[in-house]
PDB file of N, CA and C in Angstrom:
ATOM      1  N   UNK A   1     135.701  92.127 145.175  1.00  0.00           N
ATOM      2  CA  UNK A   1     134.360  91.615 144.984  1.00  0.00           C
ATOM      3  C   UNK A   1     133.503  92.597 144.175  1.00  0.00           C
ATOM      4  N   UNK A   2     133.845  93.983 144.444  1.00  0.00           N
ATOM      5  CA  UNK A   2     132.794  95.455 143.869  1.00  0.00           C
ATOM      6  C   UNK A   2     133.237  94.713 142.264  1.00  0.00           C
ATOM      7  N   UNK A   3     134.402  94.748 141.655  1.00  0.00           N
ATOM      8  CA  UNK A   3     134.205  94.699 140.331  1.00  0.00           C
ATOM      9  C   UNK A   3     133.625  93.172 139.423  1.00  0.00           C
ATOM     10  N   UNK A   4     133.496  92.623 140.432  1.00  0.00           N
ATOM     11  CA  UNK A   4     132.739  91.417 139.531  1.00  0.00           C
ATOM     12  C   UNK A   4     131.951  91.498 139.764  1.00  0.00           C
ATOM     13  N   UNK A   5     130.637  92.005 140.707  1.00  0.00           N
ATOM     14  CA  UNK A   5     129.502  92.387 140.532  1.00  0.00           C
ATOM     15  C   UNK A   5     129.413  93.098 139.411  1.00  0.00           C
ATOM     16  N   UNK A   6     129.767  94.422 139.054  1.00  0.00           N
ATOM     17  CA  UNK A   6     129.589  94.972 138.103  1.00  0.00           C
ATOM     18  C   UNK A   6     129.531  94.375 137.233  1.00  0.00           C
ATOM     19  N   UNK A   7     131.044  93.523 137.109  1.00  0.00           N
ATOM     20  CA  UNK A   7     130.863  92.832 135.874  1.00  0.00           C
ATOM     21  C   UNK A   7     129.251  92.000 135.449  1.00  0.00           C
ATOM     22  N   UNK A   8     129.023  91.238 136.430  1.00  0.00           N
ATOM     23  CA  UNK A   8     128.081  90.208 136.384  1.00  0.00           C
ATOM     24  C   UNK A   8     126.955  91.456 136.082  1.00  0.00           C
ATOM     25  N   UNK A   9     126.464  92.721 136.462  1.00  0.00           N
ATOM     26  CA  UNK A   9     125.283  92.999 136.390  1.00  0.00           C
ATOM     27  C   UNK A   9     125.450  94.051 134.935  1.00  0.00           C
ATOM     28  N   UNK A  10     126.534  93.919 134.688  1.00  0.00           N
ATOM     29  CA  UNK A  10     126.929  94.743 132.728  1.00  0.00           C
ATOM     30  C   UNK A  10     126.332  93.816 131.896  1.00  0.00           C
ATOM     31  N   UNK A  11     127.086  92.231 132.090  1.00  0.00           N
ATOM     32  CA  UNK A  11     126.631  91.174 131.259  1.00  0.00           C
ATOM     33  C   UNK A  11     125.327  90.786 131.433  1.00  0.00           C
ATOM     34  N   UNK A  12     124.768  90.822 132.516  1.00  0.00           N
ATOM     35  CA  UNK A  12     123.331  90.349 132.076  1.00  0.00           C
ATOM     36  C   UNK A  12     121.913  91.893 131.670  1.00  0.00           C
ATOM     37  N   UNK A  13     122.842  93.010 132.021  1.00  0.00           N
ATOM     38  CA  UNK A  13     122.022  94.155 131.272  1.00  0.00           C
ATOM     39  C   UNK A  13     122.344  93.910 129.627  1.00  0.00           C
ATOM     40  N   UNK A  14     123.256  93.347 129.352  1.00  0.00           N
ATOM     41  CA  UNK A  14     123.360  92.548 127.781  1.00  0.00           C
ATOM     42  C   UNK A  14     122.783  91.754 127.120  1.00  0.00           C
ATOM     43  N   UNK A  15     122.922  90.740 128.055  1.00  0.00           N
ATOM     44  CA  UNK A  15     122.307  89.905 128.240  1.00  0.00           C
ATOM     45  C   UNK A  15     120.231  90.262 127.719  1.00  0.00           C
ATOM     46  N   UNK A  16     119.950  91.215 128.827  1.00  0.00           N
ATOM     47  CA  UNK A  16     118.472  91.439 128.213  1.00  0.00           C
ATOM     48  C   UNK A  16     118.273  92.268 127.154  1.00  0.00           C
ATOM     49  N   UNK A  17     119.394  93.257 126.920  1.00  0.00           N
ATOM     50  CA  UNK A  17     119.642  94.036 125.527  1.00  0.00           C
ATOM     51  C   UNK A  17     119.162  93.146 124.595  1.00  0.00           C
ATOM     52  N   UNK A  18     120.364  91.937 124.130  1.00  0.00           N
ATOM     53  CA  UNK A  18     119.956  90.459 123.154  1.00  0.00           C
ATOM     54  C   UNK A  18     118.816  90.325 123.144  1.00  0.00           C
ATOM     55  N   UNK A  19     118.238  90.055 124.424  1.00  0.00           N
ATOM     56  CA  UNK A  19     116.883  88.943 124.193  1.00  0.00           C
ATOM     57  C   UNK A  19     115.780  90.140 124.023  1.00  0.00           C
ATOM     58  N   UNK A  20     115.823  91.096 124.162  1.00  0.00           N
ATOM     59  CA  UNK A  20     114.277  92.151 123.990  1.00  0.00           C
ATOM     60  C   UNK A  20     115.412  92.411 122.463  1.00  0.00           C
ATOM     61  N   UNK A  21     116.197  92.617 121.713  1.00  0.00           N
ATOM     62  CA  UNK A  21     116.092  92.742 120.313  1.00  0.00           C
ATOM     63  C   UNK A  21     115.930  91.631 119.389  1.00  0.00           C
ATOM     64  N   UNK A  22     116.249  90.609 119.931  1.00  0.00           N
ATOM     65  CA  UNK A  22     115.857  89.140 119.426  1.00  0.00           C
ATOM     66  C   UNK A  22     114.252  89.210 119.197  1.00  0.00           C
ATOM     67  N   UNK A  23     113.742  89.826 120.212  1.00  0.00           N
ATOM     68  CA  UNK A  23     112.292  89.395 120.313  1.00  0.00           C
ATOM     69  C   UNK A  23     111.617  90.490 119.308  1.00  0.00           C
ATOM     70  N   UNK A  24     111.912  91.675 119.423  1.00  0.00           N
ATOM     71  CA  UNK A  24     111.270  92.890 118.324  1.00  0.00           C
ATOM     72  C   UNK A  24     111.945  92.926 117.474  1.00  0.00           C
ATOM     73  N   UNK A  25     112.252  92.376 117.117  1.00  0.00           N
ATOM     74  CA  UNK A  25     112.979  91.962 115.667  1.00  0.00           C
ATOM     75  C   UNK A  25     111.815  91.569 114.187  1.00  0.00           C
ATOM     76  N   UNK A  26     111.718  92.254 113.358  1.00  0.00           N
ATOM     77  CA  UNK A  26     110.371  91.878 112.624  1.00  0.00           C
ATOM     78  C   UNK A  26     110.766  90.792 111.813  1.00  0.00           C
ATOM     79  N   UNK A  27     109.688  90.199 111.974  1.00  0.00           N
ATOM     80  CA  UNK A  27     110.087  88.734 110.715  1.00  0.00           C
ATOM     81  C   UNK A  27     108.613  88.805 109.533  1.00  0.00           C
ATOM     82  N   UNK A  28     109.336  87.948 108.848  1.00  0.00           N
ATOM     83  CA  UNK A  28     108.732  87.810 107.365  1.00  0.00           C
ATOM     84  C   UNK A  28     107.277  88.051 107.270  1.00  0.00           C
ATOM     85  N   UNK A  29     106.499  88.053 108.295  1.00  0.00           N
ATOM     86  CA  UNK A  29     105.072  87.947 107.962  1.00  0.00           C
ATOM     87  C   UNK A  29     104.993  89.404 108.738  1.00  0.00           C
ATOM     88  N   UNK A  30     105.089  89.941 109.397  1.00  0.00           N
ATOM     89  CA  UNK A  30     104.836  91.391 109.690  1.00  0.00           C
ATOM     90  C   UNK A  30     105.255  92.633 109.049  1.00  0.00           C
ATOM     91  N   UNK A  31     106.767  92.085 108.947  1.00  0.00           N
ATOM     92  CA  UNK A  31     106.845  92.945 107.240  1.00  0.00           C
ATOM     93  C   UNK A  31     105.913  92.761 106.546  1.00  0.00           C
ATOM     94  N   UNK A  32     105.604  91.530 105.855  1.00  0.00           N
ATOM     95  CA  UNK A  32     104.854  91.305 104.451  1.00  0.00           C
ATOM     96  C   UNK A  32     103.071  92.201 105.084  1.00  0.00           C
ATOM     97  N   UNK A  33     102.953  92.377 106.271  1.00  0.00           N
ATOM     98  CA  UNK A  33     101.900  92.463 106.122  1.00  0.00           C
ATOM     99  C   UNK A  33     102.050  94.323 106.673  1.00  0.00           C
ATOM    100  N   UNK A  34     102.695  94.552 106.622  1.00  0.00           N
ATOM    101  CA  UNK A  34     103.105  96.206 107.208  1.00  0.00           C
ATOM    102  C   UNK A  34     103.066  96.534 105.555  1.00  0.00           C
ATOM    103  N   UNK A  35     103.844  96.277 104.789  1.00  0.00           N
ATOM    104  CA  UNK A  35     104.241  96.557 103.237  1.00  0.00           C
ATOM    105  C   UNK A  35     102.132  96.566 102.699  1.00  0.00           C
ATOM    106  N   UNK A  36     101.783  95.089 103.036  1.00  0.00           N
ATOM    107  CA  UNK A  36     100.277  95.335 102.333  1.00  0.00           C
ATOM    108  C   UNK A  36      99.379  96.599 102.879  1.00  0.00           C
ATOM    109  N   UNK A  37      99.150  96.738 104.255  1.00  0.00           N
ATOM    110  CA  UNK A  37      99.066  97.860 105.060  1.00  0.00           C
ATOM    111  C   UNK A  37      99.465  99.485 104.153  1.00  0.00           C
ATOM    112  N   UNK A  38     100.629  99.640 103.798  1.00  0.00           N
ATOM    113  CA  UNK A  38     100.999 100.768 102.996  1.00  0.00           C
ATOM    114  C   UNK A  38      99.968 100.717 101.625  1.00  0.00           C
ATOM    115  N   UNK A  39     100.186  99.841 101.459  1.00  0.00           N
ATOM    116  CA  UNK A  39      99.471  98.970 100.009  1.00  0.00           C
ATOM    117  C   UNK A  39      97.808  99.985  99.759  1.00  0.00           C
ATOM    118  N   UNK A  40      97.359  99.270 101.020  1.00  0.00           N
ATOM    119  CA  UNK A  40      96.138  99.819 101.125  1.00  0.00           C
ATOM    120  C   UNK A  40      95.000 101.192 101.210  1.00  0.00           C
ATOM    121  N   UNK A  41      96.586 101.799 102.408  1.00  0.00           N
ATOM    122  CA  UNK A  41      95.979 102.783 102.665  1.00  0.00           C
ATOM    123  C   UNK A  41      96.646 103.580 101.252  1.00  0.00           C
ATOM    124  N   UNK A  42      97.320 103.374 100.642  1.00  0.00           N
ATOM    125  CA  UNK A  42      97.583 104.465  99.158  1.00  0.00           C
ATOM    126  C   UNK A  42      96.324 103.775  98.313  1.00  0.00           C
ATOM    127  N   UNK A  43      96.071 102.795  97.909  1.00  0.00           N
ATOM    128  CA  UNK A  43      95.030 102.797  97.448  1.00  0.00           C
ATOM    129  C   UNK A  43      93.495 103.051  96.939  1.00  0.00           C
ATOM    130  N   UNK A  44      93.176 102.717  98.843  1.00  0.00           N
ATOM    131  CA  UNK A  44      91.707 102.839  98.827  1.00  0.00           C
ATOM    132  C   UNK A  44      90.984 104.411  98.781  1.00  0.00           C
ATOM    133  N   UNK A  45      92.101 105.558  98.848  1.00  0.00           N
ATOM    134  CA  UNK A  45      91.464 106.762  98.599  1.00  0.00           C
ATOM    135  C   UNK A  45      90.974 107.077  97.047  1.00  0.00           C
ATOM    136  N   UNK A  46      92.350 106.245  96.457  1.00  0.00           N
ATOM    137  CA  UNK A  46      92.173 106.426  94.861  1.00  0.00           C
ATOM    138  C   UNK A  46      90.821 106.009  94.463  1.00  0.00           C
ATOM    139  N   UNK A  47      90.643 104.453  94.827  1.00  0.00           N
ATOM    140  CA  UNK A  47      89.583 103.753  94.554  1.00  0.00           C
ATOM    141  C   UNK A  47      88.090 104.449  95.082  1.00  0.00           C
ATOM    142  N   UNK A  48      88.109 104.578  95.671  1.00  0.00           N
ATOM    143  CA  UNK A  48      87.146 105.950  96.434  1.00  0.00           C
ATOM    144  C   UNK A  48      86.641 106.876  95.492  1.00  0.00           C
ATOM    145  N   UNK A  49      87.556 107.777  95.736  1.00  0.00           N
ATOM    146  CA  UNK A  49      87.434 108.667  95.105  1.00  0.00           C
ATOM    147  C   UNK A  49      87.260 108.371  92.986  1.00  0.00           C
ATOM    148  N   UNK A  50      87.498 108.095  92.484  1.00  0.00           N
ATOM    149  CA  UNK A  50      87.227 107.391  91.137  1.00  0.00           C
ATOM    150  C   UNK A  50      85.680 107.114  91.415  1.00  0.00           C
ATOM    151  N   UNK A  51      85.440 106.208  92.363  1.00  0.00           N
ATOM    152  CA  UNK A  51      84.199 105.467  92.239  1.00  0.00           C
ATOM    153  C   UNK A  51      83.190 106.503  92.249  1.00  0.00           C
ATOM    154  N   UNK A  52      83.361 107.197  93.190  1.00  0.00           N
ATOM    155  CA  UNK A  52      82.536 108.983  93.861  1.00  0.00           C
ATOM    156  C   UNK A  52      82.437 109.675  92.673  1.00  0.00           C
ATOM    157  N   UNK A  53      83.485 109.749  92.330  1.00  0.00           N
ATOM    158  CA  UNK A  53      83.180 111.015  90.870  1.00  0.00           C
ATOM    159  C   UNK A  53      82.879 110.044  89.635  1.00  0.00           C
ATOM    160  N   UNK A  54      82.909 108.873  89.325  1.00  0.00           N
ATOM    161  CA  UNK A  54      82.432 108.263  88.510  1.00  0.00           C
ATOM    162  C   UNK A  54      80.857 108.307  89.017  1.00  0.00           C
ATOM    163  N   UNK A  55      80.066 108.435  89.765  1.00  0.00           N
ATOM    164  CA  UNK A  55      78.492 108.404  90.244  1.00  0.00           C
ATOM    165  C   UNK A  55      78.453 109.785  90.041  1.00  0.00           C
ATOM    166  N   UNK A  56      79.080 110.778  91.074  1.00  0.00           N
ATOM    167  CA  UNK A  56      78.617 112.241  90.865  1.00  0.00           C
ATOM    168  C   UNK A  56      78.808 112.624  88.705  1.00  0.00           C
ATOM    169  N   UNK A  57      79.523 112.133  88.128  1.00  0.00           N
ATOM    170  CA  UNK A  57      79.837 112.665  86.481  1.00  0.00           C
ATOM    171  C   UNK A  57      78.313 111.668  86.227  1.00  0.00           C
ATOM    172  N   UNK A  58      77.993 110.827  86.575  1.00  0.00           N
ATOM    173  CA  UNK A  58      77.038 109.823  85.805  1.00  0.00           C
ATOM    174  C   UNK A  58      75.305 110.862  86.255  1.00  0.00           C
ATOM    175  N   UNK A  59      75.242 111.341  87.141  1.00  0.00           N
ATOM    176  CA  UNK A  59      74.464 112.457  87.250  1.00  0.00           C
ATOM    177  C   UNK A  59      74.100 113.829  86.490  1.00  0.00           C
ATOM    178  N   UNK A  60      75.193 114.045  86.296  1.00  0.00           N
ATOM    179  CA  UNK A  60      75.701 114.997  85.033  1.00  0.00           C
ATOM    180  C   UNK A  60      75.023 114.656  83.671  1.00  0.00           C
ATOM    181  N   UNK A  61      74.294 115.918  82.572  1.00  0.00           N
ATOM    182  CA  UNK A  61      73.918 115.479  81.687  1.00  0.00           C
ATOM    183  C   UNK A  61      75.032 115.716  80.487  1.00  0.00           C
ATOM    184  N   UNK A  62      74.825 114.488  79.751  1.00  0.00           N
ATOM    185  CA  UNK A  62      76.337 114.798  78.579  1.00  0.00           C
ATOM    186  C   UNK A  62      77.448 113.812  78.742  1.00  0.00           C
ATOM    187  N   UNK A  63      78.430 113.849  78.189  1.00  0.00           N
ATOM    188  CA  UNK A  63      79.724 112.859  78.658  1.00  0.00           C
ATOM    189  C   UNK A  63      80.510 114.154  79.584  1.00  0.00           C
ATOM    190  N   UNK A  64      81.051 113.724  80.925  1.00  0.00           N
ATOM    191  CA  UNK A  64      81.801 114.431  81.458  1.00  0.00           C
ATOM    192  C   UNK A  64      82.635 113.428  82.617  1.00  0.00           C
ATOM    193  N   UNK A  65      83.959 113.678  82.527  1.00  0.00           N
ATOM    194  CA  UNK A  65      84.554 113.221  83.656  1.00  0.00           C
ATOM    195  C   UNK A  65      85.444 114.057  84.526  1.00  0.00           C
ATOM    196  N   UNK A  66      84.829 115.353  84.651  1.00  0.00           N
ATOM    197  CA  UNK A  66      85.464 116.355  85.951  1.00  0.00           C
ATOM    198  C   UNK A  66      85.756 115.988  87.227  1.00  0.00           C
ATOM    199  N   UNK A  67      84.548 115.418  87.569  1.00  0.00           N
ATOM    200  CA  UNK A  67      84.355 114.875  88.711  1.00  0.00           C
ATOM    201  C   UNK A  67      85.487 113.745  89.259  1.00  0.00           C
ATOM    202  N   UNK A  68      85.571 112.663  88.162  1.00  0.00           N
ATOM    203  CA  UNK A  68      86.454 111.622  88.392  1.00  0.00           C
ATOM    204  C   UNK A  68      87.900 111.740  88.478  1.00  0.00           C
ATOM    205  N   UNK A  69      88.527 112.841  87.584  1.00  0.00           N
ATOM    206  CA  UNK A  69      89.656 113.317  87.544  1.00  0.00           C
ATOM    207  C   UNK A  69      89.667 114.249  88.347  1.00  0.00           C
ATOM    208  N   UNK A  70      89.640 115.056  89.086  1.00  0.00           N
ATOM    209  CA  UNK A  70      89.497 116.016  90.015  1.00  0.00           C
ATOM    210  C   UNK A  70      89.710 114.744  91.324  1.00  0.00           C
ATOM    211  N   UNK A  71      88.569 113.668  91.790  1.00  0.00           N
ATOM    212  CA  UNK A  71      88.556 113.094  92.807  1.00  0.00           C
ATOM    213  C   UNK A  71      89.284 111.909  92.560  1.00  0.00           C
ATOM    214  N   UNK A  72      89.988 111.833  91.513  1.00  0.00           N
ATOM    215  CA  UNK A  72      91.171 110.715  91.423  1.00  0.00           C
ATOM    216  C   UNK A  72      92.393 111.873  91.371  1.00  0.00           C
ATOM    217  N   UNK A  73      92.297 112.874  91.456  1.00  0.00           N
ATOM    218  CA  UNK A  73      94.149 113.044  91.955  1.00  0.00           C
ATOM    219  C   UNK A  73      94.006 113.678  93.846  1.00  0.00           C
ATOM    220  N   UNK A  74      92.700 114.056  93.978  1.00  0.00           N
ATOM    221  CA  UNK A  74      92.343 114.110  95.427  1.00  0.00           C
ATOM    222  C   UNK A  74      92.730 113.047  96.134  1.00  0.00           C
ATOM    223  N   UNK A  75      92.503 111.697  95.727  1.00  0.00           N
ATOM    224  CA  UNK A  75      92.642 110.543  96.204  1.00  0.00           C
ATOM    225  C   UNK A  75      93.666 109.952  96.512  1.00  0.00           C
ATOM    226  N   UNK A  76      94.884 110.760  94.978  1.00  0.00           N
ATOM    227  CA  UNK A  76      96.660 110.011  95.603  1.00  0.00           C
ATOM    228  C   UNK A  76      96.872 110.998  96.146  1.00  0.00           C
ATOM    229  N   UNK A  77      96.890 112.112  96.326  1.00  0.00           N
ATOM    230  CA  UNK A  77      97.269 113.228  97.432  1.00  0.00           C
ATOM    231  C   UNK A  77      96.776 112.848  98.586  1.00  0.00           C
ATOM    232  N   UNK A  78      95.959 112.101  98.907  1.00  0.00           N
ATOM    233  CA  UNK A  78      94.970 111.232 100.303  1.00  0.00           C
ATOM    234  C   UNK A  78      96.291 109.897 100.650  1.00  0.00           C
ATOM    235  N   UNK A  79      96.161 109.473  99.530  1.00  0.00           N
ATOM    236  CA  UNK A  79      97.014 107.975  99.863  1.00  0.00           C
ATOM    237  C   UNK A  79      97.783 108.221 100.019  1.00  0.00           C
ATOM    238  N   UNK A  80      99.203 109.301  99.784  1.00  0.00           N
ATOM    239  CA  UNK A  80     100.417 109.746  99.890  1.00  0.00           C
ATOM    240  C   UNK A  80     100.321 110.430 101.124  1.00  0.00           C
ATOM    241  N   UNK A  81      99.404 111.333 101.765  1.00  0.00           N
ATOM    242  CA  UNK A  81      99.432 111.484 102.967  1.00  0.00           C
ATOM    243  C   UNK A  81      99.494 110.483 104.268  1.00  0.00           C
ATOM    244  N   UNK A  82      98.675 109.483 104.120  1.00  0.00           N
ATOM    245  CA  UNK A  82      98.549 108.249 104.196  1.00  0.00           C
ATOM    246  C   UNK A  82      99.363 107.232 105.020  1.00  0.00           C
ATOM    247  N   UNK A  83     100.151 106.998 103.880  1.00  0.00           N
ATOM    248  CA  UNK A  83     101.471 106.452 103.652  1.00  0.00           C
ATOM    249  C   UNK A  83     102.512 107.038 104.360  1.00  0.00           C
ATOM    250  N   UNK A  84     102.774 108.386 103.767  1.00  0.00           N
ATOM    251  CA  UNK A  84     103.818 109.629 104.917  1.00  0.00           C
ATOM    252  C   UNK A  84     103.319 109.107 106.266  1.00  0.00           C
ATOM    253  N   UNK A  85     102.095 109.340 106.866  1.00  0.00           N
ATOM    254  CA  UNK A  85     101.905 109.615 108.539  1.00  0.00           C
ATOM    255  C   UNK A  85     102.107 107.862 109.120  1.00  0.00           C
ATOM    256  N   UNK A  86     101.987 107.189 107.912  1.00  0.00           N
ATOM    257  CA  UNK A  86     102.059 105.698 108.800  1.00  0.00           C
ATOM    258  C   UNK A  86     103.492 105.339 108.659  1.00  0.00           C
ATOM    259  N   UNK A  87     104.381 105.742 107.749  1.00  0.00           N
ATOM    260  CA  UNK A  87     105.469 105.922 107.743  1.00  0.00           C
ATOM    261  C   UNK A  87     106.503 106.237 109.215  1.00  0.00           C
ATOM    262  N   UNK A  88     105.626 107.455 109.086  1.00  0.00           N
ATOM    263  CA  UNK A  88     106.417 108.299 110.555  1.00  0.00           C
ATOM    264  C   UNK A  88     105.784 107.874 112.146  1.00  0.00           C
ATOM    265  N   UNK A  89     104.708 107.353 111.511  1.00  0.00           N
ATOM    266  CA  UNK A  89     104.497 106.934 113.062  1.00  0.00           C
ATOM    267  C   UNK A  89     104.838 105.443 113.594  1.00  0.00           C
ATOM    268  N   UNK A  90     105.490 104.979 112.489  1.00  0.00           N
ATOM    269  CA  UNK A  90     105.893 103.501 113.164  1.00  0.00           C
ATOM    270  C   UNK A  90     107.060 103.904 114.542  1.00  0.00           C
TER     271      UNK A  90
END
């Protein structure tokens, strides 16, 4: 009798193995929206930052874009950090 219990309580610890990976299993729209997620956060530092030093250079007397180039490579060094930590913390 001891070994068909076992048996019976192996197969249904399998049994819930299946069904909890069935269930966290990612499908098409959480990907697609994890991928936009990456999307974003590399982005919006760039965009940021551009916009920031495009106002701080427009303050400035003369043509100058220090500001914008300086806070547009600040910005993918931001988004690439970003990206890395959401990466690793899934």
């Amino acid at each position: 009798m001891k070994p068909q219990q076992e048996l019976k309580k192996s197969v249904e610890n399998q049994l819930k193995r299946i069904k909890k990976a069935e269930h966290d299993r990612p499908n098409l729209l959480s990907q697609t929206t994890y991928i936009g997620t990456l999307g974003l956060v590399m982005v919006l530092p760039i965009v940021a930052g551009v916009y920031l030093g495009h106002w701080l250079d427009s303050l400035m007397t003369g043509y100058s874009t220090r500001w914008t180039l300086s806070l547009l490579m600040t910005g993918v060094v931001i988004g690439f950090f970003n990206v890395y930590f959401l990466i690793n913390n899934k």
